[in-house]
PDB file of N, CA and C in Angstrom:
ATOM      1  N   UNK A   1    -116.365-124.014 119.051  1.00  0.00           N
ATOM      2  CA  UNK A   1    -116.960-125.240 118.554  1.00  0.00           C
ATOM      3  C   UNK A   1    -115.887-126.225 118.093  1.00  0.00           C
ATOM      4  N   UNK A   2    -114.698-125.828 117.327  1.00  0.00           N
ATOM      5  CA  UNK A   2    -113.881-126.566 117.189  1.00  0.00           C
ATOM      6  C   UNK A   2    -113.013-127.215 118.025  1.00  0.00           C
ATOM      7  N   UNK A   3    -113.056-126.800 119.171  1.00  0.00           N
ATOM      8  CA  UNK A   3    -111.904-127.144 120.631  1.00  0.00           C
ATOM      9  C   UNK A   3    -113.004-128.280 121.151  1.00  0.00           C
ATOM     10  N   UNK A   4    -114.239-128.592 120.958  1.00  0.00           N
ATOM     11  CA  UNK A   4    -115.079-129.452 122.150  1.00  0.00           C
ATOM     12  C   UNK A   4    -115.006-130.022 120.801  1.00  0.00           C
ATOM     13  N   UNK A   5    -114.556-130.604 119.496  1.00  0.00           N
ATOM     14  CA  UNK A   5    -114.851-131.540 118.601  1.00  0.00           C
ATOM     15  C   UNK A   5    -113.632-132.067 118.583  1.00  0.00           C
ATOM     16  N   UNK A   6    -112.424-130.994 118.953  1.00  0.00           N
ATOM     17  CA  UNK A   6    -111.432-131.885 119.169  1.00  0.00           C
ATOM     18  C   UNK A   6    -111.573-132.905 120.105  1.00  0.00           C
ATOM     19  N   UNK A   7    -111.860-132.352 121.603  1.00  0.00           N
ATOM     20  CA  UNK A   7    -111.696-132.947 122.754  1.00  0.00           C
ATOM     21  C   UNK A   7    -112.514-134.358 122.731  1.00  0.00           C
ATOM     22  N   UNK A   8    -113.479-134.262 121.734  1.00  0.00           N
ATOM     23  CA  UNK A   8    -114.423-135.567 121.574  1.00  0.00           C
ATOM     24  C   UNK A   8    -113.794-136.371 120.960  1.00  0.00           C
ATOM     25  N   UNK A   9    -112.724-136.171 119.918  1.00  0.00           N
ATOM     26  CA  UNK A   9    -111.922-136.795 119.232  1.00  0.00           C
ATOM     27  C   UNK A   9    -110.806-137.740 120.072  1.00  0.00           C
ATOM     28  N   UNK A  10    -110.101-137.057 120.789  1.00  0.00           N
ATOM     29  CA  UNK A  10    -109.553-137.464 121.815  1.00  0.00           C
ATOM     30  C   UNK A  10    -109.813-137.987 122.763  1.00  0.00           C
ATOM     31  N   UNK A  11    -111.106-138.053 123.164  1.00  0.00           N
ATOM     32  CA  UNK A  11    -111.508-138.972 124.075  1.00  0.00           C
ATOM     33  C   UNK A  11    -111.638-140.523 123.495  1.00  0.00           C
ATOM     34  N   UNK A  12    -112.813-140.306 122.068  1.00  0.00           N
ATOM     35  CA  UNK A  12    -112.418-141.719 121.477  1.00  0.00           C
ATOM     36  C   UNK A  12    -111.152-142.556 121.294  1.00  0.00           C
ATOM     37  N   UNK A  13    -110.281-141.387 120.958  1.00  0.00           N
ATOM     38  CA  UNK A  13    -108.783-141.717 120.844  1.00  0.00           C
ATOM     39  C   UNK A  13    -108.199-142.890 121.945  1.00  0.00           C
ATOM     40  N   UNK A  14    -108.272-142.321 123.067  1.00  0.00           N
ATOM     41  CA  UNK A  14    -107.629-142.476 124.341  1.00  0.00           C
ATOM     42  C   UNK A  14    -109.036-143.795 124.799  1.00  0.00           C
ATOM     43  N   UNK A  15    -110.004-143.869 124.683  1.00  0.00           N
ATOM     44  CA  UNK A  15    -110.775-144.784 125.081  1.00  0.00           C
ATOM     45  C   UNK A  15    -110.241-145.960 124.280  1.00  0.00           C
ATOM     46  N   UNK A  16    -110.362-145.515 122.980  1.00  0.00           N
ATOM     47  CA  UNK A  16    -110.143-146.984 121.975  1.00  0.00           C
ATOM     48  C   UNK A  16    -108.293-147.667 122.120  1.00  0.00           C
ATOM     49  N   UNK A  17    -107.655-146.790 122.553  1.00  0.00           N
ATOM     50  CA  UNK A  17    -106.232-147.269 122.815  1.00  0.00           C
ATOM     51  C   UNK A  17    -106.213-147.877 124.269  1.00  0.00           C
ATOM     52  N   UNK A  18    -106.944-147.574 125.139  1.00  0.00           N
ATOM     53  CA  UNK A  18    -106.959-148.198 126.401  1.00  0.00           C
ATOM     54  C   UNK A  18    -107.823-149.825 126.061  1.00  0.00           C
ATOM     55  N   UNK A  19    -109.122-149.737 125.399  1.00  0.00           N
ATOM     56  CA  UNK A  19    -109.228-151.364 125.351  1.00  0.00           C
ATOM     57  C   UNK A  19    -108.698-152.089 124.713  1.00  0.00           C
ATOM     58  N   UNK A  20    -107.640-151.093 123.684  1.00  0.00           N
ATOM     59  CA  UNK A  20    -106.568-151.941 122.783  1.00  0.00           C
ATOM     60  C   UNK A  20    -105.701-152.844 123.974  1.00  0.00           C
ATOM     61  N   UNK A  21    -105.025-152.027 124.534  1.00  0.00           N
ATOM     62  CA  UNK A  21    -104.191-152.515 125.452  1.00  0.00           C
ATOM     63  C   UNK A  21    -104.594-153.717 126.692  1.00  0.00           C
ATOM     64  N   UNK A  22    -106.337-152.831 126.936  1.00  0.00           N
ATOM     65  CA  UNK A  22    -106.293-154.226 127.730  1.00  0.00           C
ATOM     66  C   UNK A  22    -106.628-155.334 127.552  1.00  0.00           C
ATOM     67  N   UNK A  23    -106.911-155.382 126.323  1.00  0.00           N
ATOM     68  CA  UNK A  23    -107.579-156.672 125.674  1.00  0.00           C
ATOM     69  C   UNK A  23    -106.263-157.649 125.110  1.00  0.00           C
ATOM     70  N   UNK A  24    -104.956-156.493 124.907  1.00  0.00           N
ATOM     71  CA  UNK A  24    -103.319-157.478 124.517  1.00  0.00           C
ATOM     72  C   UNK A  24    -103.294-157.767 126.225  1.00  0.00           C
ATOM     73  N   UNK A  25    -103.575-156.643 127.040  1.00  0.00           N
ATOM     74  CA  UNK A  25    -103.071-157.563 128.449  1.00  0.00           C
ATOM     75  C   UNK A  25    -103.880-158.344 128.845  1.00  0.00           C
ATOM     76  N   UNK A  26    -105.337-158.808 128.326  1.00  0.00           N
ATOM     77  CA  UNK A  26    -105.864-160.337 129.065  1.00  0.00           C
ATOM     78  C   UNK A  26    -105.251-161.295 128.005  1.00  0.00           C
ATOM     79  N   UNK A  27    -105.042-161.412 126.912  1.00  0.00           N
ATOM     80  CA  UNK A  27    -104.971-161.895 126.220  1.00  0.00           C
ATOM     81  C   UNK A  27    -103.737-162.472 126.602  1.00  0.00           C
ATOM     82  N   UNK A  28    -102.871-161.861 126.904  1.00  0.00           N
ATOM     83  CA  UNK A  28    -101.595-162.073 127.324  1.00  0.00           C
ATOM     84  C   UNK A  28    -101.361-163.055 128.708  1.00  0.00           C
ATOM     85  N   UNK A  29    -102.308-162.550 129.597  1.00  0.00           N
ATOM     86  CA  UNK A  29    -101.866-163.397 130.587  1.00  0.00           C
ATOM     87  C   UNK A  29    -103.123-164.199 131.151  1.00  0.00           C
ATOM     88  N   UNK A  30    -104.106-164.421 130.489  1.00  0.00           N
ATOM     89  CA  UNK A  30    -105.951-165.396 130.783  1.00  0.00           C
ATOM     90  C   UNK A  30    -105.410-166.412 129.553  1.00  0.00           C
ATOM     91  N   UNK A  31    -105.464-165.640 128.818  1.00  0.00           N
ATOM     92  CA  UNK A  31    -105.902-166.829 127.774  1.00  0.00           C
ATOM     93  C   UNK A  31    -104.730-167.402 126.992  1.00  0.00           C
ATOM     94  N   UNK A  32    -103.360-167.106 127.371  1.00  0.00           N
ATOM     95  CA  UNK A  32    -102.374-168.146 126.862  1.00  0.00           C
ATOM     96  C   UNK A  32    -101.933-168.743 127.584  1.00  0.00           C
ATOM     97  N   UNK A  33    -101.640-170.014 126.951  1.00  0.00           N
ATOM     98  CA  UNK A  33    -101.447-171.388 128.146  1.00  0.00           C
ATOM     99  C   UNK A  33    -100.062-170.988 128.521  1.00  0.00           C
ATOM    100  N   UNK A  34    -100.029-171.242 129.825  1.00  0.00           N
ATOM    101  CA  UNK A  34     -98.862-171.236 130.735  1.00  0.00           C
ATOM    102  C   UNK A  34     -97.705-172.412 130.396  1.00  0.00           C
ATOM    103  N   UNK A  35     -96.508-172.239 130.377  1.00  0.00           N
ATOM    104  CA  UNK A  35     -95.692-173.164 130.131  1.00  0.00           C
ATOM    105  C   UNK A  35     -94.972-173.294 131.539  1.00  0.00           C
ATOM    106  N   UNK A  36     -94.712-174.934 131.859  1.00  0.00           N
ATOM    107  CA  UNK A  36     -94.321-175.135 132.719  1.00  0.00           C
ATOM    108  C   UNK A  36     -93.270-175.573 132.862  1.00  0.00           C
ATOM    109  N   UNK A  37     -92.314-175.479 133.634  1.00  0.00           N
ATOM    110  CA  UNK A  37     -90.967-176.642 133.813  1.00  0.00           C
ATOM    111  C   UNK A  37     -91.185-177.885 133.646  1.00  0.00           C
ATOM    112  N   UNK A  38     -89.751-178.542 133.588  1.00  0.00           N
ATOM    113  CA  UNK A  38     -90.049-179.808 133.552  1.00  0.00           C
ATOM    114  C   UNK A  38     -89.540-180.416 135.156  1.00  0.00           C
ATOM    115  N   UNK A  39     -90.777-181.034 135.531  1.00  0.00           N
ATOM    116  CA  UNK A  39     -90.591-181.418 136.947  1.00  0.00           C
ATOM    117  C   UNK A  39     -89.175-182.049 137.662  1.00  0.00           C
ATOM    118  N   UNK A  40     -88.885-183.004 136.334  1.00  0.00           N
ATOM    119  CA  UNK A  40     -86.871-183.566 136.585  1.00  0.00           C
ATOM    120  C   UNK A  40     -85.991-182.975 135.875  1.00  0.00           C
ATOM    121  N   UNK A  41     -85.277-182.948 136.498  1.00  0.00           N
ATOM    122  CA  UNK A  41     -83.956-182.007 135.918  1.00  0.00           C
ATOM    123  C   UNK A  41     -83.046-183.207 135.455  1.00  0.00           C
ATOM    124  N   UNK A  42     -82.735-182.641 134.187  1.00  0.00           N
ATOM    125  CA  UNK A  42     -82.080-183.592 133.361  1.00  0.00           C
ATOM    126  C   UNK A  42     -80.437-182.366 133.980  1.00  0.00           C
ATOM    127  N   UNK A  43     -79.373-183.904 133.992  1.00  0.00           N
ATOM    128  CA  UNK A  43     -78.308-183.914 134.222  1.00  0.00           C
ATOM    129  C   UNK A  43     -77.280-183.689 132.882  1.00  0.00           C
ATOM    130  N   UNK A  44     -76.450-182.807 132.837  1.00  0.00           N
ATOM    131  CA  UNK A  44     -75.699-183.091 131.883  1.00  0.00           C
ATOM    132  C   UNK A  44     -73.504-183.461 132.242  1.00  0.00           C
ATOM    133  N   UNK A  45     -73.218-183.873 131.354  1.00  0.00           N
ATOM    134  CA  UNK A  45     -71.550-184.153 131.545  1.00  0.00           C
ATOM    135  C   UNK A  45     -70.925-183.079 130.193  1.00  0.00           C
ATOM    136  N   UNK A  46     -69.941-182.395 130.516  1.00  0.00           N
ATOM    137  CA  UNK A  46     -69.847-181.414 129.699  1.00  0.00           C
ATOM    138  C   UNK A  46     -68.354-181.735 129.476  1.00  0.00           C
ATOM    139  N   UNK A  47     -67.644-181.039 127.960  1.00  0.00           N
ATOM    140  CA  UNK A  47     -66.732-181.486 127.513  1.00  0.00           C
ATOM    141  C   UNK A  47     -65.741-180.480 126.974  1.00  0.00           C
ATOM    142  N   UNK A  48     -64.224-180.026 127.069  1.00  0.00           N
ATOM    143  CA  UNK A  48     -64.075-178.810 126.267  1.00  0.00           C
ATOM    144  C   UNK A  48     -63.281-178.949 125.552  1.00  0.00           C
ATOM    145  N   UNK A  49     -62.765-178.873 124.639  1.00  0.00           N
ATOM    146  CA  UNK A  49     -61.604-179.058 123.261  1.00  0.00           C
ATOM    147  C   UNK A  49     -60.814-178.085 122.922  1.00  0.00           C
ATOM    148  N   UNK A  50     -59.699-177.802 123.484  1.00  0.00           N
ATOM    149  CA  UNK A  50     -59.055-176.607 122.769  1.00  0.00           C
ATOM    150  C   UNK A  50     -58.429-177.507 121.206  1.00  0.00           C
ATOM    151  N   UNK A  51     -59.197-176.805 120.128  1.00  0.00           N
ATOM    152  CA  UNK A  51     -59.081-177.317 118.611  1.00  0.00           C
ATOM    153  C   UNK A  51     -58.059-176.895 118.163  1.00  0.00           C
ATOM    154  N   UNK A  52     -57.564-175.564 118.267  1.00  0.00           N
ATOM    155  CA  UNK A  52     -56.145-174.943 117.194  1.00  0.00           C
ATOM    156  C   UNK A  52     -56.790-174.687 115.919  1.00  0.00           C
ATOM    157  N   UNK A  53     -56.286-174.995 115.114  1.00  0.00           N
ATOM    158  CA  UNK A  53     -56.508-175.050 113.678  1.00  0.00           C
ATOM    159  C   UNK A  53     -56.635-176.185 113.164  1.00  0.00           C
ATOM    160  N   UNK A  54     -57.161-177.418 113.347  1.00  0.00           N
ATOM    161  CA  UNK A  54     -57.088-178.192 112.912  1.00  0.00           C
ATOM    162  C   UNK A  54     -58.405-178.645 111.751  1.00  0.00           C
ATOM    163  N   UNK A  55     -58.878-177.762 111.445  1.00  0.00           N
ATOM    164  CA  UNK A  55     -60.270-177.317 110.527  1.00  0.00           C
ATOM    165  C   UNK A  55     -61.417-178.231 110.907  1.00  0.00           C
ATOM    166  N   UNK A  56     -61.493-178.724 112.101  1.00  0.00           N
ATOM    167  CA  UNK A  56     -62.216-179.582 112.726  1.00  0.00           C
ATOM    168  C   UNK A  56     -62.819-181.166 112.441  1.00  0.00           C
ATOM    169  N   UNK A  57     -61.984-181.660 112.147  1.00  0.00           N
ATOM    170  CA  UNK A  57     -61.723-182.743 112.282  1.00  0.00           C
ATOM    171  C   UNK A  57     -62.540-184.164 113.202  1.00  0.00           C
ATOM    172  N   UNK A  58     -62.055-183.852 114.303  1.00  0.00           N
ATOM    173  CA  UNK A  58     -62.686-184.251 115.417  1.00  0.00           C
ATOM    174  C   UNK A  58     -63.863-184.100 115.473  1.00  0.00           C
ATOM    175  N   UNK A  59     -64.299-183.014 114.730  1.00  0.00           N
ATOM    176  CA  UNK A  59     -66.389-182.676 114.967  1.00  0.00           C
ATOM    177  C   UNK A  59     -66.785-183.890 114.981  1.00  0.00           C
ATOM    178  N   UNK A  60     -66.881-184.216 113.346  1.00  0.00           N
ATOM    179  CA  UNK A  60     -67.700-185.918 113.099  1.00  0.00           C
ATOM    180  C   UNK A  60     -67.460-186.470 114.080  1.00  0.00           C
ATOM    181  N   UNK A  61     -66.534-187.540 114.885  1.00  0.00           N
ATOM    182  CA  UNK A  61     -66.346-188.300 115.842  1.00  0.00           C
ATOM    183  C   UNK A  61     -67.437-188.004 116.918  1.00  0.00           C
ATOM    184  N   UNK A  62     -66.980-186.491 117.142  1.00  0.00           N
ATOM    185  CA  UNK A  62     -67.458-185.600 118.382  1.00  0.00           C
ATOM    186  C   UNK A  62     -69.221-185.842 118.490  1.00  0.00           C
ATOM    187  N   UNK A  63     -69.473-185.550 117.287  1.00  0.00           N
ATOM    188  CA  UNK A  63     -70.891-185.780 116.848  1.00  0.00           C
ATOM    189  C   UNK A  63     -71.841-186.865 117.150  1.00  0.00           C
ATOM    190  N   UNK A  64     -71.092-187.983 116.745  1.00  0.00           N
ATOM    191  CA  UNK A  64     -71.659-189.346 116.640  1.00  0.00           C
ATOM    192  C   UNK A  64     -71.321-189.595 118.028  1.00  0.00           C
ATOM    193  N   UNK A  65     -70.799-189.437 118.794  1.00  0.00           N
ATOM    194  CA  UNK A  65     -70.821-189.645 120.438  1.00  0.00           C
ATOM    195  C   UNK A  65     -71.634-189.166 121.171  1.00  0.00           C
ATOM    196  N   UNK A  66     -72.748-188.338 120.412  1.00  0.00           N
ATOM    197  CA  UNK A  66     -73.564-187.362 121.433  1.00  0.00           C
ATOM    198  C   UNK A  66     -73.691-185.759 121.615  1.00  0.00           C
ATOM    199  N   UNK A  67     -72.532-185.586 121.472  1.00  0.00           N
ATOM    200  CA  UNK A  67     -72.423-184.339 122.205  1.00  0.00           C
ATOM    201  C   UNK A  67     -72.496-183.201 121.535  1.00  0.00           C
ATOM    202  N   UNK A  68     -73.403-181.987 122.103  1.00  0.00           N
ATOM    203  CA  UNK A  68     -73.385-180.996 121.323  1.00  0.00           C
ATOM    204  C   UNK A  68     -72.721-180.190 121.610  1.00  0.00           C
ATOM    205  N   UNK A  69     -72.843-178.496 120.717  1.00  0.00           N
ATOM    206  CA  UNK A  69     -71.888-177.807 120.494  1.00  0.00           C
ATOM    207  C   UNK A  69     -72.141-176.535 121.422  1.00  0.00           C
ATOM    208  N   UNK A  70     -72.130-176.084 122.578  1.00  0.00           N
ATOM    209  CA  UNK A  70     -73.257-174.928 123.207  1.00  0.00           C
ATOM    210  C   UNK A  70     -72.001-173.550 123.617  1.00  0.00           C
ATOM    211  N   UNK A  71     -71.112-173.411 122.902  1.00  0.00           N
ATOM    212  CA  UNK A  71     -69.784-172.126 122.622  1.00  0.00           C
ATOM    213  C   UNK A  71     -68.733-172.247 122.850  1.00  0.00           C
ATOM    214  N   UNK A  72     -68.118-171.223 122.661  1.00  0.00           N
ATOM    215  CA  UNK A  72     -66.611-170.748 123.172  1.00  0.00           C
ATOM    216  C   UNK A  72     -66.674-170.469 124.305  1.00  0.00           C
ATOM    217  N   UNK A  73     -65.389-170.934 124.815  1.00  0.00           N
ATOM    218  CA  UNK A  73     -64.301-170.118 125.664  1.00  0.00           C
ATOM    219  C   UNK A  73     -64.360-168.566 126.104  1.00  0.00           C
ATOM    220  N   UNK A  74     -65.300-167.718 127.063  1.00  0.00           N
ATOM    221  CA  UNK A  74     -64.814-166.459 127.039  1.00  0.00           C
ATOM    222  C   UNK A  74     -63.059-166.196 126.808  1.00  0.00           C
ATOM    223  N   UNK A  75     -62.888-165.482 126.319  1.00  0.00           N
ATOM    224  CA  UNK A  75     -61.578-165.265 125.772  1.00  0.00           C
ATOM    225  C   UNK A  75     -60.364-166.136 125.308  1.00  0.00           C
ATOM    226  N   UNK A  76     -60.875-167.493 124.988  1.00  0.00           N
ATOM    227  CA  UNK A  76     -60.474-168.150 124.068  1.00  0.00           C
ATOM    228  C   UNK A  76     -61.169-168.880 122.680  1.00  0.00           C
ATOM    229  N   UNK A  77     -60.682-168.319 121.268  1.00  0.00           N
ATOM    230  CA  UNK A  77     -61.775-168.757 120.761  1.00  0.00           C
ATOM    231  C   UNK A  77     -61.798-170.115 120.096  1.00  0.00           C
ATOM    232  N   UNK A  78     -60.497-170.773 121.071  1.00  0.00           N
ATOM    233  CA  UNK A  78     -59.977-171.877 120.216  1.00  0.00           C
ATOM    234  C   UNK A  78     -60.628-173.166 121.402  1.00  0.00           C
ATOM    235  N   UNK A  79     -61.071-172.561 122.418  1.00  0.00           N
ATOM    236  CA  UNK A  79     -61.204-173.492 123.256  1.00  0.00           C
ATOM    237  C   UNK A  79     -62.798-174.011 122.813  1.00  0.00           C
ATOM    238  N   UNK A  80     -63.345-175.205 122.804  1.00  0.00           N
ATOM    239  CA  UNK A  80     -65.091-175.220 122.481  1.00  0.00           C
ATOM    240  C   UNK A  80     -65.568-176.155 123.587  1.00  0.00           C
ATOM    241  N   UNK A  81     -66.498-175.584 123.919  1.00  0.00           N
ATOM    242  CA  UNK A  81     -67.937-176.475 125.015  1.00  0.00           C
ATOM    243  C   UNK A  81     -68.855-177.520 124.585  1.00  0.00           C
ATOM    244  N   UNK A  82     -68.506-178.650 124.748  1.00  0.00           N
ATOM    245  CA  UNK A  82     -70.017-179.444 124.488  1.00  0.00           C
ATOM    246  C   UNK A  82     -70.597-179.946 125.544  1.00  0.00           C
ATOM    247  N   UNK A  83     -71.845-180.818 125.333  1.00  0.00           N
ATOM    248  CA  UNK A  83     -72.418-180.918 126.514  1.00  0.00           C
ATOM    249  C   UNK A  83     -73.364-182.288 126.150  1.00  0.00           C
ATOM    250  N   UNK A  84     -73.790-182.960 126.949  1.00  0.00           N
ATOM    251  CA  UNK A  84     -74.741-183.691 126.166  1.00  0.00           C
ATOM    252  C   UNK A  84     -75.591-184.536 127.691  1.00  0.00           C
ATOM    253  N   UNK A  85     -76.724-185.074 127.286  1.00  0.00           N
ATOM    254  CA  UNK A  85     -77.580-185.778 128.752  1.00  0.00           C
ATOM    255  C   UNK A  85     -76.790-187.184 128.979  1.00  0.00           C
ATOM    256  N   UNK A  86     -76.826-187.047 130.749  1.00  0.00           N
ATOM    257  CA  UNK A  86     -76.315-188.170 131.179  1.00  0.00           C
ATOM    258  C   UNK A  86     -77.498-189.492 130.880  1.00  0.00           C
TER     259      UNK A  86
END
């Protein structure tokens, strides 16, 4: 008697975790809005600064011209990337 009260147990188990799941997977892909590209491709002009030590200085200037800051240099960490829309 106790082995067929388990097995009933486990069935609820396994039933109620399956409409868990499929109710995150409609949910997931019916009913959240799709995001789309943006049809034009924005152009960018990109810029690189090897700084040194100069405790950055140049940022402000750098700043007020536009351009942002998007990393380093693989294996230089003195060299920096900006970038900004044409």
């Amino acid at each position: 008697m106790m082995r067929r009260t388990q097995t009933r147990h486990g069935f609820w188990a396994g039933l109620a975790l399956g409409l868990f799941f499929a109710f995150g997977f409609l949910t997931a892909t019916v009913l959240t809005p799709t995001a789309y590209a943006q049809r034009t491709r924005r152009r960018f002009e990109y810029l690189t600064i090897d700084h040194g030590w100069d405790d950055g200085r140049w940022a402000a200037q750098v700043g007020r011209e536009g351009w942002l800051f998007l990393g380093l240099e693989f294996g230089n960490p003195h060299k920096l990337i900006f970038g900004r829309p044409l």
